[in-house]
N, C-alpha and C. Protein backbone atom coordinates (compact mmCIF):
# COMPACT_ATOMS: atom_id res chain seq x y z
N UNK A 1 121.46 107.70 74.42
CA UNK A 1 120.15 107.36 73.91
C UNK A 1 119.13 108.23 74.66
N UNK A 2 118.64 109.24 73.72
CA UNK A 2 117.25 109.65 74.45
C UNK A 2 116.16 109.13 74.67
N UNK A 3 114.88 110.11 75.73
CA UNK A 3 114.02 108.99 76.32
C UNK A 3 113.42 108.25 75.16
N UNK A 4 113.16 109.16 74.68
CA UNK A 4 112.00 109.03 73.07
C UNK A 4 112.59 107.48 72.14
N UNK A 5 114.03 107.34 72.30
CA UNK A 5 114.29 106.13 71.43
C UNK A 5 114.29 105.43 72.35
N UNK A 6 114.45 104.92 73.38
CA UNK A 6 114.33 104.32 74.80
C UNK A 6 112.85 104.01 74.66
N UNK A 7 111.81 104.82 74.92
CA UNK A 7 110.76 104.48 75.09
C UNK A 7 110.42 103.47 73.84
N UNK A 8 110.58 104.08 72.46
CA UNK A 8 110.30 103.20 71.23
C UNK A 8 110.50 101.97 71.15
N UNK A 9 112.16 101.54 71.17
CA UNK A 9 113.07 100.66 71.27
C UNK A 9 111.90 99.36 72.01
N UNK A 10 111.46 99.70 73.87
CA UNK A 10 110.68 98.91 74.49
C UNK A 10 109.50 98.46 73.61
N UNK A 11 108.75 99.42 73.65
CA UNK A 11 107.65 99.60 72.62
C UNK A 11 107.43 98.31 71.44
N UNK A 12 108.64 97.85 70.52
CA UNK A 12 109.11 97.49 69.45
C UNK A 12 109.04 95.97 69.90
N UNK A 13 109.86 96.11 71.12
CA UNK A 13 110.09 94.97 71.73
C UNK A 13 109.24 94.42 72.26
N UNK A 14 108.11 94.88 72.69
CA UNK A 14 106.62 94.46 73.14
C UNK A 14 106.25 94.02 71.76
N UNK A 15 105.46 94.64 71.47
CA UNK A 15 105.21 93.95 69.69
C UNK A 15 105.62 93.13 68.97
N UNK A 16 107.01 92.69 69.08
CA UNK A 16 107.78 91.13 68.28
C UNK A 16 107.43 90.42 69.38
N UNK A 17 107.53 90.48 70.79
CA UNK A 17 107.31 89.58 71.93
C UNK A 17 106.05 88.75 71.73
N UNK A 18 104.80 89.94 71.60
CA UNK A 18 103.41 89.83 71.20
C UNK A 18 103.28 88.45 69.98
N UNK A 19 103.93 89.06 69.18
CA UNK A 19 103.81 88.77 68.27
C UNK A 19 104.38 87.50 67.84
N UNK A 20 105.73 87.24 68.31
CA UNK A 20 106.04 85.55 68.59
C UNK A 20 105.52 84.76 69.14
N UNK A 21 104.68 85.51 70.54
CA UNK A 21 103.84 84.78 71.46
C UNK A 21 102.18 84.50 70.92
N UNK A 22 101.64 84.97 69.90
CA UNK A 22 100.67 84.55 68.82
C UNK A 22 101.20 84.08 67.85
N UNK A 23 101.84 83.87 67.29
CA UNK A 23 102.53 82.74 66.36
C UNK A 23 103.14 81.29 67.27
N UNK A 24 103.21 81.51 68.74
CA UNK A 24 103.58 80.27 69.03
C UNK A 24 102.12 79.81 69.43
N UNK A 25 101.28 80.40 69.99
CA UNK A 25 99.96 79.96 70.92
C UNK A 25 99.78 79.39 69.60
N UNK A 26 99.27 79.83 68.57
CA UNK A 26 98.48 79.39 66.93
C UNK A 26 99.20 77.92 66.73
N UNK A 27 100.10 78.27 66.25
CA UNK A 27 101.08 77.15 65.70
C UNK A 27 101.48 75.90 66.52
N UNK A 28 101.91 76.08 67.87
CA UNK A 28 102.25 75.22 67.97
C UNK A 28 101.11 74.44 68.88
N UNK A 29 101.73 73.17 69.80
CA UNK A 29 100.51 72.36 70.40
C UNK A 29 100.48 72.82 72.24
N UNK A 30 100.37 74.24 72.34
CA UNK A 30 100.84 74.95 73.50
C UNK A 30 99.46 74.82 74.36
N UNK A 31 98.94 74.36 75.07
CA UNK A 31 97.94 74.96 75.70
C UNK A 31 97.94 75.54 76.83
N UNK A 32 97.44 76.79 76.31
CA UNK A 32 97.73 78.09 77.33
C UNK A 32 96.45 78.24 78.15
N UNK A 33 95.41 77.47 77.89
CA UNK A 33 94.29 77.59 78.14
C UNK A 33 94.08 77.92 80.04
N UNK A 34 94.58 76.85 80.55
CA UNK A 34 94.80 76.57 82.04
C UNK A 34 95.98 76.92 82.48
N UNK A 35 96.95 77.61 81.93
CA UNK A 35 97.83 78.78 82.42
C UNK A 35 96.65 80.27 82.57
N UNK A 36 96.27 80.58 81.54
CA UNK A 36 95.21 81.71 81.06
C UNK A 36 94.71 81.40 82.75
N UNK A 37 93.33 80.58 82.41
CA UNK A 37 92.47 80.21 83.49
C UNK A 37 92.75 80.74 84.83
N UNK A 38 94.45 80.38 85.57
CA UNK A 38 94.54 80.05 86.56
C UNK A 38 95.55 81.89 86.84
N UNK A 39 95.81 81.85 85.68
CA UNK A 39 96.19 83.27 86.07
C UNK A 39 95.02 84.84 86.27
N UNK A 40 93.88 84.05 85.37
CA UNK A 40 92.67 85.17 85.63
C UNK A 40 92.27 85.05 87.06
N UNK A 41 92.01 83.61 87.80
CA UNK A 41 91.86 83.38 88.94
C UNK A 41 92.25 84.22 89.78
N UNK A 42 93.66 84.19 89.80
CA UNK A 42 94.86 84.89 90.56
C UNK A 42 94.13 86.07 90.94
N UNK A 43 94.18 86.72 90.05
CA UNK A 43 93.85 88.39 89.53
C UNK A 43 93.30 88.60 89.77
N UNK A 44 91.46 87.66 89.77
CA UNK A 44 90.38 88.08 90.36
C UNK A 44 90.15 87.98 92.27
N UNK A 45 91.03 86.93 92.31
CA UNK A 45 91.03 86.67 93.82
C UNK A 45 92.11 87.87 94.37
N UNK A 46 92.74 88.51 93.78
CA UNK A 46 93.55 89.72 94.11
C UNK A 46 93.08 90.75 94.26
N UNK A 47 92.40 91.08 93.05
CA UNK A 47 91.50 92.45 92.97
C UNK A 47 90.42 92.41 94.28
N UNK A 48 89.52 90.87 94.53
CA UNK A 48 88.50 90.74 95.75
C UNK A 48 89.41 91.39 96.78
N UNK A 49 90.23 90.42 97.38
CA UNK A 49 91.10 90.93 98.53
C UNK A 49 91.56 92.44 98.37
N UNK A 50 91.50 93.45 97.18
CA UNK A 50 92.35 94.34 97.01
C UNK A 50 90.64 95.45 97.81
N UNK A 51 89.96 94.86 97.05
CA UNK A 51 88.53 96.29 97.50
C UNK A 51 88.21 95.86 98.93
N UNK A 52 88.13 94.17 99.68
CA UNK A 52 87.88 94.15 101.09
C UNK A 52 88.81 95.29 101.68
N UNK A 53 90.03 94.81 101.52
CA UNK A 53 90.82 96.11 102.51
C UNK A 53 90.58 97.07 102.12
N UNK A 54 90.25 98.19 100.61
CA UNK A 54 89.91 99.69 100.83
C UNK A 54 88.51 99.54 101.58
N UNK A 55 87.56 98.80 101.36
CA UNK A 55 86.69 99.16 102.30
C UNK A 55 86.72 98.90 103.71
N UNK A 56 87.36 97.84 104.28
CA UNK A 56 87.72 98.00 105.53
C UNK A 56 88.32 99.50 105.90
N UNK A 57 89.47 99.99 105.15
CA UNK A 57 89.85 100.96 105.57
C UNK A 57 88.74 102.14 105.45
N UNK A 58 87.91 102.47 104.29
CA UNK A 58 86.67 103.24 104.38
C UNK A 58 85.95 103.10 105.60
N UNK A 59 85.38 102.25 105.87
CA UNK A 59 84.90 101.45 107.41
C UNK A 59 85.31 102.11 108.34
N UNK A 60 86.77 102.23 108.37
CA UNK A 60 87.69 102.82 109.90
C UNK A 60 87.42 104.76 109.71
N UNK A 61 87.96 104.68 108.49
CA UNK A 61 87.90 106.39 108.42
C UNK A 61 86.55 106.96 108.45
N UNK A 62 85.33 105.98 108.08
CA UNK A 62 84.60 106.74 108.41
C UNK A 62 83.55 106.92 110.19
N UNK A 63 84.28 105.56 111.20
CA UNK A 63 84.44 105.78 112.26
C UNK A 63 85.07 106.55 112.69
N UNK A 64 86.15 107.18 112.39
CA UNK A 64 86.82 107.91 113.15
C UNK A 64 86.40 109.38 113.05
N UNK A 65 85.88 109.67 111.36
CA UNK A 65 84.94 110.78 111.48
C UNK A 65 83.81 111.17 112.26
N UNK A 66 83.03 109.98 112.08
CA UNK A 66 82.02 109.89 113.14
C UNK A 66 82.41 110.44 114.68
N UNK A 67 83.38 109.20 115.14
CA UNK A 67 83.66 109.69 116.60
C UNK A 67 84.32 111.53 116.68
N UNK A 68 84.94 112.18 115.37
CA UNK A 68 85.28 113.29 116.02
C UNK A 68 84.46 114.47 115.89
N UNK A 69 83.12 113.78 114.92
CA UNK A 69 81.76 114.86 115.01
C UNK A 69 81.10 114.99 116.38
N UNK A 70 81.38 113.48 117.15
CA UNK A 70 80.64 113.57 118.09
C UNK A 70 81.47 114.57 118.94
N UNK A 71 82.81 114.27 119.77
CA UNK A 71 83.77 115.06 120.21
C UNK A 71 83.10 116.57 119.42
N UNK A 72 83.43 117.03 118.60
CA UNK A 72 83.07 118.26 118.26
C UNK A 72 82.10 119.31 118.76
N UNK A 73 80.93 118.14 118.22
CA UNK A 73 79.46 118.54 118.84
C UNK A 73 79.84 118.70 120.59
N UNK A 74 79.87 118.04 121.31
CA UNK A 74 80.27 118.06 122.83
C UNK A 74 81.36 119.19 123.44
N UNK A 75 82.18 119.48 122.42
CA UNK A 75 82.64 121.01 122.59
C UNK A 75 81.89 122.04 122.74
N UNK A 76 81.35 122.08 121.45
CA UNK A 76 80.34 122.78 121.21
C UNK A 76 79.16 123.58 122.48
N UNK A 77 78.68 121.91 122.76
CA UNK A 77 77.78 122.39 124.50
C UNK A 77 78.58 122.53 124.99
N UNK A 78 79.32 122.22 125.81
CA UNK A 78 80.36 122.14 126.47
C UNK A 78 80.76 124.22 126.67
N UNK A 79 80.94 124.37 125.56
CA UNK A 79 81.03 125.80 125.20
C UNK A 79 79.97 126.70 125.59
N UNK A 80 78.90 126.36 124.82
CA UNK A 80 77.70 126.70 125.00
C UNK A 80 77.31 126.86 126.15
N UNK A 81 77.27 125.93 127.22
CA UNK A 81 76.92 125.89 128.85
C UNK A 81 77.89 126.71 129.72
N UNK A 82 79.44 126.88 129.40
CA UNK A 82 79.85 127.54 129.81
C UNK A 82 79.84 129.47 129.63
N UNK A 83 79.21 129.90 128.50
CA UNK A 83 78.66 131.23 127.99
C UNK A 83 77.46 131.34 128.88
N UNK A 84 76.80 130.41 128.89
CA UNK A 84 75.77 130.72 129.61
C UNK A 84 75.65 131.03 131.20
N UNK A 85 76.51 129.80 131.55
CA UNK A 85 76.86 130.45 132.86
C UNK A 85 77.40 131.34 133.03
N UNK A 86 78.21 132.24 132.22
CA UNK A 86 78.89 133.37 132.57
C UNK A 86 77.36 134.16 132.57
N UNK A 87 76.97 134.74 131.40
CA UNK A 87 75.83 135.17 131.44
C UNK A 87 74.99 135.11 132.70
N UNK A 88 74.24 134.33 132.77
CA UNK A 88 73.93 134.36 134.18
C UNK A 88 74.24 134.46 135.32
N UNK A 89 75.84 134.67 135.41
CA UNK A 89 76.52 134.97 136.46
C UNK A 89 76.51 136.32 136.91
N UNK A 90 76.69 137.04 135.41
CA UNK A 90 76.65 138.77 135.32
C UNK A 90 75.56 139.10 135.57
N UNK A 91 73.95 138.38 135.23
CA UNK A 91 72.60 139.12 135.43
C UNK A 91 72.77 139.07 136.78
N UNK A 92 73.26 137.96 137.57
CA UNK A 92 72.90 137.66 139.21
C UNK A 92 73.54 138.52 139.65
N UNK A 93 74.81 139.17 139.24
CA UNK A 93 75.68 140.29 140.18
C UNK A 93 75.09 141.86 139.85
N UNK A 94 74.20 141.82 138.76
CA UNK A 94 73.76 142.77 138.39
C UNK A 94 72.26 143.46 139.28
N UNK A 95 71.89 142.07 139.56
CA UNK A 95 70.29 142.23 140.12
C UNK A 95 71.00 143.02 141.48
């Protein structure tokens, strides 16, 4: 069986599933109402918890950027002060 009838086959099978499952909700005395309800709940209390942690993690990464601009910058002088002292080391042996 190739993918293509494989994929269909599922496909097919979603659609009668669908489709028994609206002929039973209609017809019979099913109430799906507070299944529905409690499963949107779920989902929404999932998705909340799902964006706290990317933004916690946003939160961290963008501390850690922070702290290695600062590190950076402090190279930087760090660098800077040491050029200079050379520099001025050479004018003083020069005078």
């Amino acid at each position: 069986m190739n993918e293509t009838t494989k994929y269909g086959l599922f496909f097919l099978g979603g659609v009668v599933l669908g489709a028994l499952g609206a002929v039973a909700v209609t017809r019979g005395k099913l109430d799906v109402k507070p299944l529905a309800t409690d499963l949107l709940s779920a989902g929404i209390d999932l998705k909340e918890k799902a964006l706290s942690a990317v933004e916690s993690a946003k939160e961290d990464i963008a501390d850690a950027v922070a702290e290695a601009q600062v590190k950076s910058q402090e190279k930087k002088a760090r660098a800077e002060e040491a050029e200079a002292a050379k520099v001025e080391d050479k004018t003083a042996e020069a005078a």
